[in-house]
C-alpha atoms as a PDB file:
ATOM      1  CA  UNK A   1       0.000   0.000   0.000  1.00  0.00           C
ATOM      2  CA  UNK A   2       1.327   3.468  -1.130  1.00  0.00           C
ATOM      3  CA  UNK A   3       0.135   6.901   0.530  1.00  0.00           C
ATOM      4  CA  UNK A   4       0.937   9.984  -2.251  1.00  0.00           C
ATOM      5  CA  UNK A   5       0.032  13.671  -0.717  1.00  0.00           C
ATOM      6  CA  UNK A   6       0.693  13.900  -3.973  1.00  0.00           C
ATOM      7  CA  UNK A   7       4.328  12.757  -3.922  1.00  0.00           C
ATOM      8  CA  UNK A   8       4.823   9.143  -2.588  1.00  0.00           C
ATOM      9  CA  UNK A   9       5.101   9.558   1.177  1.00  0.00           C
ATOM     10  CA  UNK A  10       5.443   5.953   2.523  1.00  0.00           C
ATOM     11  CA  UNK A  11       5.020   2.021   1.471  1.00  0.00           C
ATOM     12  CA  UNK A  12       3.427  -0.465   3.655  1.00  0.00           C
ATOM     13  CA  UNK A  13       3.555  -4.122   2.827  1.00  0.00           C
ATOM     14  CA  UNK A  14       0.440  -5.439   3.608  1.00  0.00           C
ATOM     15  CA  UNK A  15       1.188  -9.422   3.942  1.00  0.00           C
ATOM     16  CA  UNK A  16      -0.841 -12.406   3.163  1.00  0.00           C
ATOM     17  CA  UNK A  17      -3.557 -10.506   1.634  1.00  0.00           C
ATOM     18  CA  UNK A  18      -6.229 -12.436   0.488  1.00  0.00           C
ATOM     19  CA  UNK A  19      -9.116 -10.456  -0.043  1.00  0.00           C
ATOM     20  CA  UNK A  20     -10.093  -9.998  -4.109  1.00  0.00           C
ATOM     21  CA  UNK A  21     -11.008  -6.095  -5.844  1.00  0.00           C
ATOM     22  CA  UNK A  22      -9.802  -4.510  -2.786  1.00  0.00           C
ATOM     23  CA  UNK A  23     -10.764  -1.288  -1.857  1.00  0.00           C
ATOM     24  CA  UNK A  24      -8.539   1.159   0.621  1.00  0.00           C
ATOM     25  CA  UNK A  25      -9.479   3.898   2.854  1.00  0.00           C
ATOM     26  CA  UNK A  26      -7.139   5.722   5.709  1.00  0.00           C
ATOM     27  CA  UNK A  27      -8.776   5.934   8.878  1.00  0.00           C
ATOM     28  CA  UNK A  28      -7.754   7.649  11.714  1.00  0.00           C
ATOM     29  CA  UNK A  29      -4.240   6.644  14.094  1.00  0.00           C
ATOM     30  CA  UNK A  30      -2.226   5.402  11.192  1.00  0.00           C
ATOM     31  CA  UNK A  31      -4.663   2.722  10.656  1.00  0.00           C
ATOM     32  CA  UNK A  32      -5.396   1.183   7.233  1.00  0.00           C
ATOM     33  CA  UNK A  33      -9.081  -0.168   6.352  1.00  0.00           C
ATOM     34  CA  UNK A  34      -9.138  -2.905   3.408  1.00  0.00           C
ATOM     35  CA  UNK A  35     -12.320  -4.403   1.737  1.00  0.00           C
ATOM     36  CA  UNK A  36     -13.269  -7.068  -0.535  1.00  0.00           C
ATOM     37  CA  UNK A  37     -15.754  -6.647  -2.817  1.00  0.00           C
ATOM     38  CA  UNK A  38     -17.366  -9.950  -2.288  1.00  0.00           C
ATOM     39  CA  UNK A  39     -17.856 -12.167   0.731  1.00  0.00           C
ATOM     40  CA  UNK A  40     -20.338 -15.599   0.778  1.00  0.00           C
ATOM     41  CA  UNK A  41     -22.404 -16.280   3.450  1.00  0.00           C
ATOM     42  CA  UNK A  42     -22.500 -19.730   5.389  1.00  0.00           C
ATOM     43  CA  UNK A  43     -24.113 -21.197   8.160  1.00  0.00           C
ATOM     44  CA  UNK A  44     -21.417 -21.150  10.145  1.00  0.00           C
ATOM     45  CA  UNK A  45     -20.412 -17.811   9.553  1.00  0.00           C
ATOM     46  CA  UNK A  46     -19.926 -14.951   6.273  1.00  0.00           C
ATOM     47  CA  UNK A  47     -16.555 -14.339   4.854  1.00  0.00           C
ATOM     48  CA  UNK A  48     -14.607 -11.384   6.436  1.00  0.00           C
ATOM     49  CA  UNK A  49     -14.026  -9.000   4.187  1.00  0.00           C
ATOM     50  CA  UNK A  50     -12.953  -5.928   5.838  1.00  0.00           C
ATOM     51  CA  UNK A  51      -9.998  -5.628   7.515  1.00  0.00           C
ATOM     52  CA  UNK A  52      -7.764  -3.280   9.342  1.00  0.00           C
ATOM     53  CA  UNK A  53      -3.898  -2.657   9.451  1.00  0.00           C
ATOM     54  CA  UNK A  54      -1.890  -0.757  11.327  1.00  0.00           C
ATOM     55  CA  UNK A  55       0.764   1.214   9.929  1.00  0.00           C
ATOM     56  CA  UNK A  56       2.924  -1.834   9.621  1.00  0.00           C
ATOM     57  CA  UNK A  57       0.814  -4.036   7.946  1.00  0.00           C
ATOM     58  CA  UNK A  58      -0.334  -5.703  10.853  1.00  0.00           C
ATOM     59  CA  UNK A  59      -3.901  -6.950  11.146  1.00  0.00           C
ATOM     60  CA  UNK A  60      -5.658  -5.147  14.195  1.00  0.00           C
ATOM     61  CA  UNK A  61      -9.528  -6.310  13.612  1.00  0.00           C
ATOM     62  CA  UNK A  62     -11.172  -8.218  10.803  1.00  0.00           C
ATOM     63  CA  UNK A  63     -15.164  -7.703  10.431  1.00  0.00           C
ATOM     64  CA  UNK A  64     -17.943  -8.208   7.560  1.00  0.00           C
ATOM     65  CA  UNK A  65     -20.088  -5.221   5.470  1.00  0.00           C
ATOM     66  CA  UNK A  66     -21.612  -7.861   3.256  1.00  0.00           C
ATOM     67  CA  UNK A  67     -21.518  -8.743  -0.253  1.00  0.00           C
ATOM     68  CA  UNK A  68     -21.515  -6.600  -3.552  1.00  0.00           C
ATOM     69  CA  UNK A  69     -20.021  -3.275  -2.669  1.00  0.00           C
ATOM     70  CA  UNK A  70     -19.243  -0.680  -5.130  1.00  0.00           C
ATOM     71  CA  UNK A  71     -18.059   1.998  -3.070  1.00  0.00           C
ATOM     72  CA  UNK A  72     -16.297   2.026   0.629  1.00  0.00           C
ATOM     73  CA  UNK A  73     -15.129   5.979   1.820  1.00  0.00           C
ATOM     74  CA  UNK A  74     -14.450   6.728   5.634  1.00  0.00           C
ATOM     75  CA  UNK A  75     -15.000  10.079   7.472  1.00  0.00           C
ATOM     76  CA  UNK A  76     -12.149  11.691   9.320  1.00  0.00           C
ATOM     77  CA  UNK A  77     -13.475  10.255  12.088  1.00  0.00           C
ATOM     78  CA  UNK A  78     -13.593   6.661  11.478  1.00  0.00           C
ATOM     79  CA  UNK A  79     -17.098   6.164   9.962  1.00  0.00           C
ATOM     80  CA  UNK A  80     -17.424   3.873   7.234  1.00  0.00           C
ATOM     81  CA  UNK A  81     -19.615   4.247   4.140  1.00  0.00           C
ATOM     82  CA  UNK A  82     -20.580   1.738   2.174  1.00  0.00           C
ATOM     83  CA  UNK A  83     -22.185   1.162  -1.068  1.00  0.00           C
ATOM     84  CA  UNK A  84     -23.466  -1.737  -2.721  1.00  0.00           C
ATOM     85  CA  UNK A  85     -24.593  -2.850  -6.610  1.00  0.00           C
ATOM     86  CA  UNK A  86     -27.534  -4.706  -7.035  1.00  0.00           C
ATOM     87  CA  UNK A  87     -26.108  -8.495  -6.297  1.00  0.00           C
ATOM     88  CA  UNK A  88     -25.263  -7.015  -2.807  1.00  0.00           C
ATOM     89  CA  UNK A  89     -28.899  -5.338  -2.152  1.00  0.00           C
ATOM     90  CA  UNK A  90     -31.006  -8.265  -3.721  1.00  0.00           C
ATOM     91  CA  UNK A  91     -28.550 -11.559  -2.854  1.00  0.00           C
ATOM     92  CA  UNK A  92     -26.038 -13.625  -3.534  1.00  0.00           C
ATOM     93  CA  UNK A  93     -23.417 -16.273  -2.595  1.00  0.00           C
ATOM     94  CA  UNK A  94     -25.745 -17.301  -0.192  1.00  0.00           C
ATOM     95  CA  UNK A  95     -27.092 -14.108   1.113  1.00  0.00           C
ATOM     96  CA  UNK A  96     -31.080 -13.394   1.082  1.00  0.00           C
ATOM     97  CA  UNK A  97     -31.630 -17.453  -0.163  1.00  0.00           C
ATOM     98  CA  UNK A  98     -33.907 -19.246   2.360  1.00  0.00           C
ATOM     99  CA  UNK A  99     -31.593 -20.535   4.433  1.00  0.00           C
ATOM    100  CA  UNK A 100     -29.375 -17.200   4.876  1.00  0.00           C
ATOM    101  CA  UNK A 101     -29.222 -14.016   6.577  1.00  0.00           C
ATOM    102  CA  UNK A 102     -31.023 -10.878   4.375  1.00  0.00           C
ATOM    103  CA  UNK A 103     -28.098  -9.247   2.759  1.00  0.00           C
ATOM    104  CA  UNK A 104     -26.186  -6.542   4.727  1.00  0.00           C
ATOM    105  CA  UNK A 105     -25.916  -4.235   1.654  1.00  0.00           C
ATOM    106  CA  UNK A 106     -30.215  -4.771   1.581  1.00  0.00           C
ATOM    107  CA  UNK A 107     -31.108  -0.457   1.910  1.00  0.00           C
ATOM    108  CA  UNK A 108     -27.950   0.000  -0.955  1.00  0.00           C
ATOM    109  CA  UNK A 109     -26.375   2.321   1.453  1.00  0.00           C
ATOM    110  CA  UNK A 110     -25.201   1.886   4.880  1.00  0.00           C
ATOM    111  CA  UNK A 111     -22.750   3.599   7.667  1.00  0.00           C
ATOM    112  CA  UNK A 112     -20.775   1.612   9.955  1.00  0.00           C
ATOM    113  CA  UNK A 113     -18.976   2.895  13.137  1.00  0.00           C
ATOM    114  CA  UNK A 114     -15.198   2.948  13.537  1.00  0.00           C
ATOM    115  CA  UNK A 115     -16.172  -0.222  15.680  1.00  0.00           C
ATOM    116  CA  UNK A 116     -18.197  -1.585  12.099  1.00  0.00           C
ATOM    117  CA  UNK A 117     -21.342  -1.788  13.913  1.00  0.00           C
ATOM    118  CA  UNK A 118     -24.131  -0.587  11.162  1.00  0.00           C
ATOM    119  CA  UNK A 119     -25.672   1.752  12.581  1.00  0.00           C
ATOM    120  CA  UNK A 120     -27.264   3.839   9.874  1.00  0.00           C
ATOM    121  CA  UNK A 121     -29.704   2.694   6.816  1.00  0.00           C
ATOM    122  CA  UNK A 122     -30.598   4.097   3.659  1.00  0.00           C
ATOM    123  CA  UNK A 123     -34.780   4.266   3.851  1.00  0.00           C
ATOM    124  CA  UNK A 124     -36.458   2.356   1.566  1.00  0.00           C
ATOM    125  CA  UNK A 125     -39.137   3.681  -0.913  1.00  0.00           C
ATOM    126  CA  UNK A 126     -42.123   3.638   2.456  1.00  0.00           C
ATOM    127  CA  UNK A 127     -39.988   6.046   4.187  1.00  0.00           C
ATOM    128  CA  UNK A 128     -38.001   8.006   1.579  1.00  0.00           C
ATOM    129  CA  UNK A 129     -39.625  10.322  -1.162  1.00  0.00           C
ATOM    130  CA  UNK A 130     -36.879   9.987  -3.787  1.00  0.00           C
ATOM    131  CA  UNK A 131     -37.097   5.847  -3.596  1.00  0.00           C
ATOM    132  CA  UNK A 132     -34.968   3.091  -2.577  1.00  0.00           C
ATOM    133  CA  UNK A 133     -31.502   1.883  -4.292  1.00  0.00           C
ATOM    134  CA  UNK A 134     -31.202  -1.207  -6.756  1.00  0.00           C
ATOM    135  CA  UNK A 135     -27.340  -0.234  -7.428  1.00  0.00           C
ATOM    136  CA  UNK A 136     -25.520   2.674  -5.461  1.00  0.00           C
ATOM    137  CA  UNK A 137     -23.541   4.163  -8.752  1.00  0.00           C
ATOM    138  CA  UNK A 138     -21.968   7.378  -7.315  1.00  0.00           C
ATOM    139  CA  UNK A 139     -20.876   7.782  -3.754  1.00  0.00           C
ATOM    140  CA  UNK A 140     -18.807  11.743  -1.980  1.00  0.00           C
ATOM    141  CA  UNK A 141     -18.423  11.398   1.099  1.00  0.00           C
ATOM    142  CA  UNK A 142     -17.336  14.959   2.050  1.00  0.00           C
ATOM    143  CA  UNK A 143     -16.347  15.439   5.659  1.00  0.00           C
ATOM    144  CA  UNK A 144     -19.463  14.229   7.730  1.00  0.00           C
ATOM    145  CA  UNK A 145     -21.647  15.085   4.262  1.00  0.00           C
ATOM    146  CA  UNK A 146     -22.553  12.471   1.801  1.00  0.00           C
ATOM    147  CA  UNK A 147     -23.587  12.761  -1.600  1.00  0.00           C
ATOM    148  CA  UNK A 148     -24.806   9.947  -3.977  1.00  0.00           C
ATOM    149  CA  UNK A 149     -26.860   9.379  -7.420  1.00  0.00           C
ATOM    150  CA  UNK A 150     -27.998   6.180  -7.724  1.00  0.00           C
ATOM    151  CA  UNK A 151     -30.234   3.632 -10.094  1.00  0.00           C
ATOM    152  CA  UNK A 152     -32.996   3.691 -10.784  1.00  0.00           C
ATOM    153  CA  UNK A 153     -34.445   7.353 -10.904  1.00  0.00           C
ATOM    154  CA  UNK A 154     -30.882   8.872 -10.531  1.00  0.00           C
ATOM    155  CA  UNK A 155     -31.905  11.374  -8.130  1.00  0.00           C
ATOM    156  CA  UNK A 156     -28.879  13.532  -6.401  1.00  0.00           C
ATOM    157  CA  UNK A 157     -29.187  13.139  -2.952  1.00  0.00           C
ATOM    158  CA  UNK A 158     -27.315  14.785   0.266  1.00  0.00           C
ATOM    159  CA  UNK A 159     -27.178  12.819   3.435  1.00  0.00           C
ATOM    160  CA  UNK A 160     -26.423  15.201   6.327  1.00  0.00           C
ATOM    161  CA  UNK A 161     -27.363  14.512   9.904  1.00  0.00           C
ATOM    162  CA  UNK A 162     -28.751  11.123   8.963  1.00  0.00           C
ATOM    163  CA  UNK A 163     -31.259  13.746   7.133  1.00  0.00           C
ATOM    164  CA  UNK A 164     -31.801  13.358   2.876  1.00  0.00           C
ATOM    165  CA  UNK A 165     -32.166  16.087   0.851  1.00  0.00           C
ATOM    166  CA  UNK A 166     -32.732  15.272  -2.758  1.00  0.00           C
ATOM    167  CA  UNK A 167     -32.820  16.778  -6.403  1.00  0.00           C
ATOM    168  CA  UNK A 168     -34.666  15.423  -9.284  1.00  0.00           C
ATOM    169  CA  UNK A 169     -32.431  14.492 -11.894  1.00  0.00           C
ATOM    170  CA  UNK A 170     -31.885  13.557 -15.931  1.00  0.00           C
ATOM    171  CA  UNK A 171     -28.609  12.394 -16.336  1.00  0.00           C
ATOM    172  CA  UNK A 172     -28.485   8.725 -16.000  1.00  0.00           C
ATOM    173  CA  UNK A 173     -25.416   6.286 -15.486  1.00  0.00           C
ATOM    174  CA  UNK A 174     -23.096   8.475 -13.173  1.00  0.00           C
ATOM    175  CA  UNK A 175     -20.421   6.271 -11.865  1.00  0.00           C
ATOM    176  CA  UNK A 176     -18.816   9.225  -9.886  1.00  0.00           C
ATOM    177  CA  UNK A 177     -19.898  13.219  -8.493  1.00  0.00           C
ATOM    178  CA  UNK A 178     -17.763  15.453  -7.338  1.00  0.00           C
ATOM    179  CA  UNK A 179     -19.588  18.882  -5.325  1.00  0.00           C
ATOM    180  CA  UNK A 180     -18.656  22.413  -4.842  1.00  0.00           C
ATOM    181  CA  UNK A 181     -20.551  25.010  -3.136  1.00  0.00           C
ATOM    182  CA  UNK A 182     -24.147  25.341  -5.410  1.00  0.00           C
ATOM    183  CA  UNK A 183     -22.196  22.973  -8.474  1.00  0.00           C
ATOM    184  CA  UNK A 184     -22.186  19.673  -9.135  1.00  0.00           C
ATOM    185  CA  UNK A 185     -19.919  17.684 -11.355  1.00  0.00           C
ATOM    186  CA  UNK A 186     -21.141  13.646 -12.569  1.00  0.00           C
ATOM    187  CA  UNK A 187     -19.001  11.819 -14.417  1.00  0.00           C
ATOM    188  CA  UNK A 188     -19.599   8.650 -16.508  1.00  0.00           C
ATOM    189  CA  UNK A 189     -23.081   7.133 -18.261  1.00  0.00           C
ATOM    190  CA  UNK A 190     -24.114   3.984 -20.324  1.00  0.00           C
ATOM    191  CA  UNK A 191     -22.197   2.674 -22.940  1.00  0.00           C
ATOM    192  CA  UNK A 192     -20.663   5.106 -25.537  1.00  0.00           C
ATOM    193  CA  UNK A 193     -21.332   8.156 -22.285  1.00  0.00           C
ATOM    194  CA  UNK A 194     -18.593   6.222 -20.619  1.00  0.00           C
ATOM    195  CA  UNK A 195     -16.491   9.357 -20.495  1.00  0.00           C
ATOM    196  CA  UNK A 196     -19.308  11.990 -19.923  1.00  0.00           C
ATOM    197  CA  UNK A 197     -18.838  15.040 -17.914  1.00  0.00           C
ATOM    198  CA  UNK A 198     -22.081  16.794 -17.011  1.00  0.00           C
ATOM    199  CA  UNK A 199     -21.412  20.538 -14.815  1.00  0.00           C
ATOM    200  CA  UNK A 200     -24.589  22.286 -13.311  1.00  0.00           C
ATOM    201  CA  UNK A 201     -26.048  23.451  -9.828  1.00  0.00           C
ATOM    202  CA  UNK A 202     -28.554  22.537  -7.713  1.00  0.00           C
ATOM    203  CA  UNK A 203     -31.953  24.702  -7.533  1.00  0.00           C
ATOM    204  CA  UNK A 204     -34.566  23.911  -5.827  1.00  0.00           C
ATOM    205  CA  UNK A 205     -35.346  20.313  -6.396  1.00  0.00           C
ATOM    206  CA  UNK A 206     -33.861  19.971  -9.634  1.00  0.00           C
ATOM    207  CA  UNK A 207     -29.896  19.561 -10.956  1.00  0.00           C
ATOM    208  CA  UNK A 208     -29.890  22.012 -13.585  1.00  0.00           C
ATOM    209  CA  UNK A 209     -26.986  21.357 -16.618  1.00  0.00           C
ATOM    210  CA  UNK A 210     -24.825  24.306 -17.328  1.00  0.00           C
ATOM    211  CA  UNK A 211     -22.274  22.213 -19.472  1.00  0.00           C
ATOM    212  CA  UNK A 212     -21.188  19.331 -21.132  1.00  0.00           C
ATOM    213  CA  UNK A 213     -17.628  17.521 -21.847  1.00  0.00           C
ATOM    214  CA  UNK A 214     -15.796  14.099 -23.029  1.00  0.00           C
ATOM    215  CA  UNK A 215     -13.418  13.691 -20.678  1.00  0.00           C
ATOM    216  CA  UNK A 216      -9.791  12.814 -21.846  1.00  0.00           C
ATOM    217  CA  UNK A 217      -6.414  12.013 -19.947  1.00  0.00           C
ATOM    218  CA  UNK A 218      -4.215  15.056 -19.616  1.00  0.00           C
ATOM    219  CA  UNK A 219      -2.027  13.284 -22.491  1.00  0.00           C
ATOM    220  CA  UNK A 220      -5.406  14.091 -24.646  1.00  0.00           C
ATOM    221  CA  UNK A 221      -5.317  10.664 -24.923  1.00  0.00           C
ATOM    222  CA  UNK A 222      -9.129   9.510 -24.389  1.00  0.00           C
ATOM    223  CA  UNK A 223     -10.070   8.165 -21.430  1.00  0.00           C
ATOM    224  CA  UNK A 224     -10.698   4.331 -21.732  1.00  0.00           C
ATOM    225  CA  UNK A 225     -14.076   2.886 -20.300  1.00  0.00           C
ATOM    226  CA  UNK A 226     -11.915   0.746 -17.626  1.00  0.00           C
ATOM    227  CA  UNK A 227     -10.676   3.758 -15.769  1.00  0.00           C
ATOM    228  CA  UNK A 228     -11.695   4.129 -12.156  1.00  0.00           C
ATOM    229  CA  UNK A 229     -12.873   7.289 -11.551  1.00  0.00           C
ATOM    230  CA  UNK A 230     -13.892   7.919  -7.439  1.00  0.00           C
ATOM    231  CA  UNK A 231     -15.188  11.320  -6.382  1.00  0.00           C
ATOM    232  CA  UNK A 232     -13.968  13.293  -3.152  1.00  0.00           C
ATOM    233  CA  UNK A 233     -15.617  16.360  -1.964  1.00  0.00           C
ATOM    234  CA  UNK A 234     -14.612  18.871  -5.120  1.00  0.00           C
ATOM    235  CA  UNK A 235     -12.464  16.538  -6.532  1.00  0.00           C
ATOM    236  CA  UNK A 236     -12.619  13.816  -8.971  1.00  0.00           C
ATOM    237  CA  UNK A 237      -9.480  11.014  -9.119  1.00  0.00           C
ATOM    238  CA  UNK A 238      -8.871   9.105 -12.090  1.00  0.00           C
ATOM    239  CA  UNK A 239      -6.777   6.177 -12.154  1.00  0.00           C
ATOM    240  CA  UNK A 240      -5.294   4.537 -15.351  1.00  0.00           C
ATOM    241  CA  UNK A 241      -3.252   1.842 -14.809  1.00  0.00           C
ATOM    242  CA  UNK A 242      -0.222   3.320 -13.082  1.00  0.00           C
ATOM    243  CA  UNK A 243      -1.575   6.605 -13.930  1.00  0.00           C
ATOM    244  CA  UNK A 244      -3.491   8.678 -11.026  1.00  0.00           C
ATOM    245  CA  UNK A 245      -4.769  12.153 -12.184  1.00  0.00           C
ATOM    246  CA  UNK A 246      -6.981  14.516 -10.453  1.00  0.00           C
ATOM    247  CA  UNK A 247      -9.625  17.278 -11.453  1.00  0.00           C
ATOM    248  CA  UNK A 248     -11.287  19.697  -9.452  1.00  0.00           C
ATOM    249  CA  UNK A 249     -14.319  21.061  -9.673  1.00  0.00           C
ATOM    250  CA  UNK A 250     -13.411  24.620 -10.071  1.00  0.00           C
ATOM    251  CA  UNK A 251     -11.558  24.142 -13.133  1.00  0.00           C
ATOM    252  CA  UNK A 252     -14.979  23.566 -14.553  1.00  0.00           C
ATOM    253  CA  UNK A 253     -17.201  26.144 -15.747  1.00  0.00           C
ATOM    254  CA  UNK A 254     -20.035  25.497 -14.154  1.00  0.00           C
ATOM    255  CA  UNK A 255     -22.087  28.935 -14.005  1.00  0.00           C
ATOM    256  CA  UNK A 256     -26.134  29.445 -14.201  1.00  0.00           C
ATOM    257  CA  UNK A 257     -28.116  27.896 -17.043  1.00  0.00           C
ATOM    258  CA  UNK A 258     -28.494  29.935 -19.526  1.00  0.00           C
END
């Protein structure tokens, strides 16, 4: 594991690690939080798929978040978010079938403590105007604020105080958002939209586009449809095979309708 602020700053070997499409988030005291994106669930227990390292590599705690996640990002404080595609909301590898537990990823959005007890719940469509998630596409976890667009509506929608807020929105297939003061930046759609870059701001309960681009690599070089693309409060990151590049919201235009 490599930490780059933006230059590399240290390398941790992280030994005898077994868990498949990891996913890495810093949490607080040095500590290192690694998820797989699958784990099965048995009778005589579900596969561990989150654990914790210490600086040194050294496994401190070992926990589950279920099965099918798309998106893991941790709050300065320790919090875990997680997000989860539709085989980890509806079941599989054993979760939700008759004889296993419902799936933990169920509500499509869920926050653990820095102890991994879940203690928060997306609200499903009886309790939550802007209707439940079938596959958590983008997640921004800002701070203690959360942003996410998700299938099958796409609606933007702010999680603050365990409160949602929520904009209508048309563009579907965002894979990542990025947010600025009023503007809002999602990246990626279906199929050919792969590379998409829709700019606008939020008014009243509506995103509202301001502008459109194709996104390229900073080689102009276009950007292929395997690139991981994860949003951070105003940023987006892009990674490229060994390439890492970073765009900020700013550096858009994003402006008032016109």
């Amino acid at each position: 594991m490599t930490v780059h602020a933006p230059d590399l700053t240290s390398t941790t070997r992280l030994p005898s690690l077994s868990l498949a499409h990891p996913l890495v988030q810093s949490l607080p005291n040095g500590h290192v939080l690694v998820v797989g994106a699958r784990s099965k669930w048995r009778p005589e227990g579900a596969d561990r798929n989150a654990i914790v390292y210490d600086s040194a590599g050294v496994v401190v705690a070992e926990h589950t978040v279920g099965d099918g996640i798309e998106h893991v990002q941790a709050t300065p404080r320790g919090e875990i978010w997680v997000g989860y595609f539709d085989e980890g909301i509806y079941g599989n590898y054993g979760w939700g079938e008759p004889d296993g537990e419902p799936p933990m990823g169920a509500c499509g959005l869920t926050r653990f403590s820095a102890a991994f007890t879940q203690e928060w719940r997306y609200p499903s469509h009886v309790d939550n105007t802007w209707g439940a998630i079938s596959d958590c596409d983008a997640l921004n976890v800002d701070g203690d604020t959360v942003w996410t667009c998700y299938y099958n509506k796409f609606p933007i929608v702010r999680i603050q105080n365990d409160t949602l807020t929520g904009w209508h929105n048309n563009v579907y297939g965002a894979r990542a958002l990025a947010v600025g003061g009023s503007g809002i930046a999602l990246f990626g759609g279906f199929g050919p939209e792969h590379d998409r870059l829709v700019v606008g701001v939020l008014s009243d309960d509506r995103f509202l586009v301001t502008s459109e681009y194709r996104l390229v690599q900073p080689s102009g070089q276009p950007l292929p449809a395997t690139a991981h693309v994860v949003g951070r409060g105003p940023d987006l990151h892009l990674f490229v095979d060994d390439d890492w590049s970073r765009l900020n919201i700013d550096d858009l235009a994003v402006g008032l309708p016109h």
